[in-house]
PDB file of N, CA and C in Angstrom:
ATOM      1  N   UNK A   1      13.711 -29.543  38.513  1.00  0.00           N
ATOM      2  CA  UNK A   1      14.349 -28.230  38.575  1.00  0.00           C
ATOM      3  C   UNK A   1      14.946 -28.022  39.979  1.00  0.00           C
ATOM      4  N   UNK A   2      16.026 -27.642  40.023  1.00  0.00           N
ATOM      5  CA  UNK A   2      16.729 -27.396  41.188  1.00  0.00           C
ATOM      6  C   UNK A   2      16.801 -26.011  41.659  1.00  0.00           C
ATOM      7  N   UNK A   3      15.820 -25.652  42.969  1.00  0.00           N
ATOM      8  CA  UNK A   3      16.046 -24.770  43.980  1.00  0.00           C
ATOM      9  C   UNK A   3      16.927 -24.266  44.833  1.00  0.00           C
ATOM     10  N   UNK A   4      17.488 -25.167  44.811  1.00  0.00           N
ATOM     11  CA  UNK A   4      18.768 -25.129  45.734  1.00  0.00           C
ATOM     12  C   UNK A   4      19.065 -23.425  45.876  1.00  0.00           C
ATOM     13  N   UNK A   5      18.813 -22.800  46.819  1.00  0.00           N
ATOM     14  CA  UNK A   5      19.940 -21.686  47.157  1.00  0.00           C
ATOM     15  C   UNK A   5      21.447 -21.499  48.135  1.00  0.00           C
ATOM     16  N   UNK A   6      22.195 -21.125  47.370  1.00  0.00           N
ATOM     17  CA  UNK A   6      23.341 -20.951  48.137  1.00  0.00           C
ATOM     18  C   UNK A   6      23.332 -19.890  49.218  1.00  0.00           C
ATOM     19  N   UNK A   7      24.025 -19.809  50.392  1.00  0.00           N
ATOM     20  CA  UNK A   7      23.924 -18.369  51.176  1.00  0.00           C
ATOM     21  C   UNK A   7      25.842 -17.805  50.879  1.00  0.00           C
ATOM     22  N   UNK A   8      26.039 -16.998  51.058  1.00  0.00           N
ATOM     23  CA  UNK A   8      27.247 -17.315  50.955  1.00  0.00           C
ATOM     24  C   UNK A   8      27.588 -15.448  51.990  1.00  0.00           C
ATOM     25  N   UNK A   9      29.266 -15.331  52.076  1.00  0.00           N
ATOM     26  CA  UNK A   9      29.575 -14.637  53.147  1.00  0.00           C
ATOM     27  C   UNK A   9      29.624 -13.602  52.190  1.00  0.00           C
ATOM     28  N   UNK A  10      29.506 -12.333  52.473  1.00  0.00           N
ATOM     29  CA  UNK A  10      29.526 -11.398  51.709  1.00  0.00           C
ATOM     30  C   UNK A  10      30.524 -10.263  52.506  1.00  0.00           C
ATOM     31  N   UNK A  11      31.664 -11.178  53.297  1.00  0.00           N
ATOM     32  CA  UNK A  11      32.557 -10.036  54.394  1.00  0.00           C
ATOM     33  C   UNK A  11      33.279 -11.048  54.924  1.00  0.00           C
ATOM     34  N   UNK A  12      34.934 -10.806  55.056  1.00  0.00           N
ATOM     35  CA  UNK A  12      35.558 -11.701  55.835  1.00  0.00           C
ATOM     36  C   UNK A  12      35.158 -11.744  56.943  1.00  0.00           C
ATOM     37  N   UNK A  13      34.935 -12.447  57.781  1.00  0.00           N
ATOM     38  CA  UNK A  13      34.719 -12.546  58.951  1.00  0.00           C
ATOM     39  C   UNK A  13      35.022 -13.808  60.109  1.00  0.00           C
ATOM     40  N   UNK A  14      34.425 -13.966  61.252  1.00  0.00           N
ATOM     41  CA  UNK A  14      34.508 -14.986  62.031  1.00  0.00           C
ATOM     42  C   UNK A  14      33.137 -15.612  62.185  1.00  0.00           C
ATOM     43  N   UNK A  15      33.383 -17.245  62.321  1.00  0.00           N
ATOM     44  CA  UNK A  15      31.940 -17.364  62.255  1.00  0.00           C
ATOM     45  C   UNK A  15      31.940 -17.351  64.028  1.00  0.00           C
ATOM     46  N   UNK A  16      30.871 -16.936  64.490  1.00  0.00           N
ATOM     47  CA  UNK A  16      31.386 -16.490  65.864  1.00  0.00           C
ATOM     48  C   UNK A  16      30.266 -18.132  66.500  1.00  0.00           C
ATOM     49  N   UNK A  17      28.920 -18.243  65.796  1.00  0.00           N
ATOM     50  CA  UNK A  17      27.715 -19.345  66.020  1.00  0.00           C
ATOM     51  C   UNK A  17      27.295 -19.688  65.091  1.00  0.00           C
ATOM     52  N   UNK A  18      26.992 -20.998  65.232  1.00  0.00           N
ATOM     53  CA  UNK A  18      25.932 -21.928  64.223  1.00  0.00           C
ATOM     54  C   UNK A  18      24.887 -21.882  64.692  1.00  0.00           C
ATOM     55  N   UNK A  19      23.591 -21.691  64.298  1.00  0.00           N
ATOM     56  CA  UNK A  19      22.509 -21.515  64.715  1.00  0.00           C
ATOM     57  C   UNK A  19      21.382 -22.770  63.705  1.00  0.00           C
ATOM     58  N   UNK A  20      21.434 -23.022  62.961  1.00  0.00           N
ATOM     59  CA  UNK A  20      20.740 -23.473  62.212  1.00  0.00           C
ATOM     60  C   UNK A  20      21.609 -25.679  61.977  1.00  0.00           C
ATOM     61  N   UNK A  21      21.144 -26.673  61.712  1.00  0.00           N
ATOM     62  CA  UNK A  21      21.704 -27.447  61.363  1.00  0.00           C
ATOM     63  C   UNK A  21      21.061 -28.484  59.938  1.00  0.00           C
ATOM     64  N   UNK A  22      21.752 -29.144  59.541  1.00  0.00           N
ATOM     65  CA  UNK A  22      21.551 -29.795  58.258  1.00  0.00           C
ATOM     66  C   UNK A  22      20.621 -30.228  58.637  1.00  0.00           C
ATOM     67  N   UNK A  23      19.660 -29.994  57.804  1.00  0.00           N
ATOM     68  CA  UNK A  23      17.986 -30.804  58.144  1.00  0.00           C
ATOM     69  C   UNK A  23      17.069 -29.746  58.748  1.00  0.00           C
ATOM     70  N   UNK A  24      17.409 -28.847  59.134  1.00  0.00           N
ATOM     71  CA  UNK A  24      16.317 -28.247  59.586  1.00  0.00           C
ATOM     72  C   UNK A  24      15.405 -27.174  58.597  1.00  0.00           C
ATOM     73  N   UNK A  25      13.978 -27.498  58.750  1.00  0.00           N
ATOM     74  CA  UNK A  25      13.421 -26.367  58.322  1.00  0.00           C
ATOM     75  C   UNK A  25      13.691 -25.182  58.344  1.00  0.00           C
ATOM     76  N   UNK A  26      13.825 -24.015  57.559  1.00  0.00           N
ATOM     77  CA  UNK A  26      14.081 -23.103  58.146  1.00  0.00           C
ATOM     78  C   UNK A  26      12.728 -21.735  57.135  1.00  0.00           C
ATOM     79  N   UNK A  27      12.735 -20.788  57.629  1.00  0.00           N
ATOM     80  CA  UNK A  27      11.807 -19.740  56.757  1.00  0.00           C
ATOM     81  C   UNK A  27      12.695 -18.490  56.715  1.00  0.00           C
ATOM     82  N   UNK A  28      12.064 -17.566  55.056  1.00  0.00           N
ATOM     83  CA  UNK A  28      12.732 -16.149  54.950  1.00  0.00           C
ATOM     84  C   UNK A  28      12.772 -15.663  56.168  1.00  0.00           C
ATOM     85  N   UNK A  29      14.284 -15.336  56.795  1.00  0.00           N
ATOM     86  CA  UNK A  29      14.956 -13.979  57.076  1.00  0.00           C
ATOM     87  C   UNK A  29      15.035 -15.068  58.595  1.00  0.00           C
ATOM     88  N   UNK A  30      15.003 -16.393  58.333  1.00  0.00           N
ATOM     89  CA  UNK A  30      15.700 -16.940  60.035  1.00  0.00           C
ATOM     90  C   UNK A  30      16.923 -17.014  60.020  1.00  0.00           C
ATOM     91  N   UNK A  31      17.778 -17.174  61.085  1.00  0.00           N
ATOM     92  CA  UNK A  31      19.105 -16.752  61.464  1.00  0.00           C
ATOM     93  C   UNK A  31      19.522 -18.163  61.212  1.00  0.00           C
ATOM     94  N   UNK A  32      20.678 -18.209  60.408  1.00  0.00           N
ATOM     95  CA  UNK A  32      21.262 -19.560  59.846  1.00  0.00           C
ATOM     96  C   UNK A  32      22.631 -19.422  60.415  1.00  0.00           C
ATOM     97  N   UNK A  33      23.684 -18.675  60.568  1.00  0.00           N
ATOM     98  CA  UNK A  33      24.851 -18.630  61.574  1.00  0.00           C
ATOM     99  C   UNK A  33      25.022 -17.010  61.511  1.00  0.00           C
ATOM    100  N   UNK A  34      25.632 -16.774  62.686  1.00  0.00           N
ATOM    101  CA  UNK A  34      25.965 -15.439  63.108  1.00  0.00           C
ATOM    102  C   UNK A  34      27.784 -15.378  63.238  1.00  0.00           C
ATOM    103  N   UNK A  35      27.748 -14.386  62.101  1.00  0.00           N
ATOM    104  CA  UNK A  35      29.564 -13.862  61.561  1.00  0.00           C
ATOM    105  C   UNK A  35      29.829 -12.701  62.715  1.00  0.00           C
ATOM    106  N   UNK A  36      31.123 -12.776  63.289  1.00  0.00           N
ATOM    107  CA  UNK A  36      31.845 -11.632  63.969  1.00  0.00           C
ATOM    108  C   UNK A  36      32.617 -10.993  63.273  1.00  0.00           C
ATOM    109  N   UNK A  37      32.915  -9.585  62.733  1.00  0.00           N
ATOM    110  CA  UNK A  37      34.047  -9.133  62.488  1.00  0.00           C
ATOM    111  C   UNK A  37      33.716  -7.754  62.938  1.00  0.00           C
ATOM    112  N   UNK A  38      34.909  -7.118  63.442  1.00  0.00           N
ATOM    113  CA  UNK A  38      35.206  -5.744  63.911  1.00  0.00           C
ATOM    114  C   UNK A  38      34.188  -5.754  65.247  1.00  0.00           C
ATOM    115  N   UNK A  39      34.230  -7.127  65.710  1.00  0.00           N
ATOM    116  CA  UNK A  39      33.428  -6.759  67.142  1.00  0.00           C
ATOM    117  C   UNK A  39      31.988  -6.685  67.244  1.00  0.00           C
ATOM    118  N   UNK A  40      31.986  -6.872  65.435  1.00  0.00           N
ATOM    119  CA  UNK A  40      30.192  -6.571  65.295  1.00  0.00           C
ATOM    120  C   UNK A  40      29.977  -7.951  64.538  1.00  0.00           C
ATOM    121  N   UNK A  41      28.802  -7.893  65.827  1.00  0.00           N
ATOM    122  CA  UNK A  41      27.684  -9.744  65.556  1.00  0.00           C
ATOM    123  C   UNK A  41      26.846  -9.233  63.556  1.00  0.00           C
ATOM    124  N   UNK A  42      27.157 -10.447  62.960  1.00  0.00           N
ATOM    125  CA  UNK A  42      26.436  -9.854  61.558  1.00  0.00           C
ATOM    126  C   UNK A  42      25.397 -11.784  61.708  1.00  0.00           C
ATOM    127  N   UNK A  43      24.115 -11.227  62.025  1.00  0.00           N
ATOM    128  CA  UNK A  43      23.484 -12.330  61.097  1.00  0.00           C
ATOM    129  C   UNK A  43      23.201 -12.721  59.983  1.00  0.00           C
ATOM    130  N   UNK A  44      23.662 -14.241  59.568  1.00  0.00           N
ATOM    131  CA  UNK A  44      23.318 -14.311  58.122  1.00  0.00           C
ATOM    132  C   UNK A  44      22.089 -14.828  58.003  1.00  0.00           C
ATOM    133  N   UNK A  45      21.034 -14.906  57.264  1.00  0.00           N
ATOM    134  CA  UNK A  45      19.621 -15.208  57.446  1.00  0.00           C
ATOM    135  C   UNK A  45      19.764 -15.764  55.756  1.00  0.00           C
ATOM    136  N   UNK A  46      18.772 -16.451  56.239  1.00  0.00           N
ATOM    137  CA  UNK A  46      17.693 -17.255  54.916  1.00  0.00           C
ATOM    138  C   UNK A  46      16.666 -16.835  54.070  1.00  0.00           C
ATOM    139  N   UNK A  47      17.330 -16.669  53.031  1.00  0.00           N
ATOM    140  CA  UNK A  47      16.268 -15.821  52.073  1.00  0.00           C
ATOM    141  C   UNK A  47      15.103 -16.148  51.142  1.00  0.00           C
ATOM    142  N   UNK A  48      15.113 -17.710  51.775  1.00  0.00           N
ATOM    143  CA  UNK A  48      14.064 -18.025  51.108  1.00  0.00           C
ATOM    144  C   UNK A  48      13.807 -19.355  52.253  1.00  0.00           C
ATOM    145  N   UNK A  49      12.495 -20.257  52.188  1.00  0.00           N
ATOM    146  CA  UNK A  49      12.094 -21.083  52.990  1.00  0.00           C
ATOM    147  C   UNK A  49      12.570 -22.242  52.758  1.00  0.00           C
ATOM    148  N   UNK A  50      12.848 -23.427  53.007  1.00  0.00           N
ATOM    149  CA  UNK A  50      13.274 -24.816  52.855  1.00  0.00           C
ATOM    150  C   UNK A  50      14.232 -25.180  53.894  1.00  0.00           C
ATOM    151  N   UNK A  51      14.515 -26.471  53.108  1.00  0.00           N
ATOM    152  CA  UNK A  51      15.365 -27.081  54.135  1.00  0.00           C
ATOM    153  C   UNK A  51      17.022 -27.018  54.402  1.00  0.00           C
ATOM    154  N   UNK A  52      17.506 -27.311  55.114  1.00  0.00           N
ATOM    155  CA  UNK A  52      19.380 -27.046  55.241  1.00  0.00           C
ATOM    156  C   UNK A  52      19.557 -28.339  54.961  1.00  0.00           C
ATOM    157  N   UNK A  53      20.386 -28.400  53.240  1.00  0.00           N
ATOM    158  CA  UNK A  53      20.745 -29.531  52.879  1.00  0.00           C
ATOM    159  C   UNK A  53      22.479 -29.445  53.338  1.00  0.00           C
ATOM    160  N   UNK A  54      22.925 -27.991  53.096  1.00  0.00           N
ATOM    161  CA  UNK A  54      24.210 -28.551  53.639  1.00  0.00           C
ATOM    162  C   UNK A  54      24.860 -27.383  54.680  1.00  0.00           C
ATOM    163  N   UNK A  55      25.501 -27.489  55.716  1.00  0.00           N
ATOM    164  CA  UNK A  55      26.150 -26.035  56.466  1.00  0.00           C
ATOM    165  C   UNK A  55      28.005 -26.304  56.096  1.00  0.00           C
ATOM    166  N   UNK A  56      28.590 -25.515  55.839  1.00  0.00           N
ATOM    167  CA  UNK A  56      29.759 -25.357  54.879  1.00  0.00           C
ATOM    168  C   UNK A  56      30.681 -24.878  56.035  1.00  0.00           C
ATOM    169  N   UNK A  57      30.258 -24.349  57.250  1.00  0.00           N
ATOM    170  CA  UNK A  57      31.121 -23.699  57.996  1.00  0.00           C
ATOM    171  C   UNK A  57      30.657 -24.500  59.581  1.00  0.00           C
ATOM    172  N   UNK A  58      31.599 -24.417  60.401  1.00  0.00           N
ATOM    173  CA  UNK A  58      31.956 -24.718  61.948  1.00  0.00           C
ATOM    174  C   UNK A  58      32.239 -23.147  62.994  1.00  0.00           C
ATOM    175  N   UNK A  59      31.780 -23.225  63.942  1.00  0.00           N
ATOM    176  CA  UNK A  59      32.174 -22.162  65.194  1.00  0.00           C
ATOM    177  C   UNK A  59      33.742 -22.165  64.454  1.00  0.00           C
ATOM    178  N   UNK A  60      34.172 -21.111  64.679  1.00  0.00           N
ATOM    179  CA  UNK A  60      35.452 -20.830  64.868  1.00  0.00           C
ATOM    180  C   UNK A  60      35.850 -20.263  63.201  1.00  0.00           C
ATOM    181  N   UNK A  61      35.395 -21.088  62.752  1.00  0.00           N
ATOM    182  CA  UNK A  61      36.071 -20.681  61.396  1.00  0.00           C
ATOM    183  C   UNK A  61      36.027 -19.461  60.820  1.00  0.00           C
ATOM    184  N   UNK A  62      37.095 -19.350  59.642  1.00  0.00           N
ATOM    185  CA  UNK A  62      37.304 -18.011  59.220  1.00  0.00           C
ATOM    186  C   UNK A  62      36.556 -17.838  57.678  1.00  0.00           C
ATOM    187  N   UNK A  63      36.129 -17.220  57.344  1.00  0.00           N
ATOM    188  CA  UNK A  63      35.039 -17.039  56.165  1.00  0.00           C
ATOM    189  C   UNK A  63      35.350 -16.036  54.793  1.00  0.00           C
ATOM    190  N   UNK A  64      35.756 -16.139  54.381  1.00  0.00           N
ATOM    191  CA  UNK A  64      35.738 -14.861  52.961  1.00  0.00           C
ATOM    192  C   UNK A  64      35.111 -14.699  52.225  1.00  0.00           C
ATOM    193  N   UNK A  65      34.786 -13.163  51.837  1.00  0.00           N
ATOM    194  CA  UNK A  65      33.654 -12.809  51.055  1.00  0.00           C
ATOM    195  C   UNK A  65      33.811 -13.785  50.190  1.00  0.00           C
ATOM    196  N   UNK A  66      32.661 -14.525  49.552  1.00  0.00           N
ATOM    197  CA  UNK A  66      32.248 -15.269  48.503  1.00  0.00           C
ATOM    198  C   UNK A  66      32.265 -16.898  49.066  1.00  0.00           C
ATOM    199  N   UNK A  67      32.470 -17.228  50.373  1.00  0.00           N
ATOM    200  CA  UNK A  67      32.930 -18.087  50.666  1.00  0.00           C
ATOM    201  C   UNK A  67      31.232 -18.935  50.999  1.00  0.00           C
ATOM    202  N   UNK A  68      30.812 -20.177  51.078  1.00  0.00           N
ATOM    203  CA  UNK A  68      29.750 -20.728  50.971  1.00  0.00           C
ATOM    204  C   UNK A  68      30.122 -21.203  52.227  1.00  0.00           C
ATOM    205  N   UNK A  69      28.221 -20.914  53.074  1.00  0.00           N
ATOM    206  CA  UNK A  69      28.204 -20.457  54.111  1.00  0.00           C
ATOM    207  C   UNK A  69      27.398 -21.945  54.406  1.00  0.00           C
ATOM    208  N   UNK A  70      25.958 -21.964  53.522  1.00  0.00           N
ATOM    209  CA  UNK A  70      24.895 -23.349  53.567  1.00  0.00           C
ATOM    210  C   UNK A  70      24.443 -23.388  52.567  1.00  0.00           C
ATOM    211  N   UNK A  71      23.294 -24.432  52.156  1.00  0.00           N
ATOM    212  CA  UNK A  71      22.395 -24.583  51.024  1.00  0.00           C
ATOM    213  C   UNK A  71      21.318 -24.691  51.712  1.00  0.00           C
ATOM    214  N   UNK A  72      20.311 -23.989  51.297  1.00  0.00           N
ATOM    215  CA  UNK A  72      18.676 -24.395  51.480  1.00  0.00           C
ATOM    216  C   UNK A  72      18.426 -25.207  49.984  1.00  0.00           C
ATOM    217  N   UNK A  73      17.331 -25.912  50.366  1.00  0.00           N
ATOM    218  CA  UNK A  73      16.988 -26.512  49.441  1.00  0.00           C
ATOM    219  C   UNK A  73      15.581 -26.882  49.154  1.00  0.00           C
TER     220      UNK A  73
END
């Protein structure tokens, strides 16, 4: 059975930091990359515990709602 959760952007934005990388452990509500828009830092966090099988986004990039952010797994 596959766990896999998606995170995904729920706001255009900038990804302003990567905080998190493929492979790392991570637990509910740790900071996986931090989005800029309107000047305001938005952390995206992990809503459940496992590992970062994949990160979908780079510094700089531009993000749209629905746009896939990482996978825990």
């Amino acid at each position: 059975m596959d766990m896999s959760e998606e995170i995904r952007a729920e706001m255009v934005a900038n990804v302003w930091k990567v905080v998190a990388s493929t492979g790392d452990t991570v637990s509910e509500g740790d900071t996986l990359v931090i989005l800029e828009s309107m000047k305001m830092e938005i952390p995206v966090v992990a809503e459940s515990e496992g590992v970062v099988t994949q990160l979908a986004v780079n510094e700089g990039d531009v993000v749209q709602d629905g746009d896939l952010i990482a996978i825990i797994g």
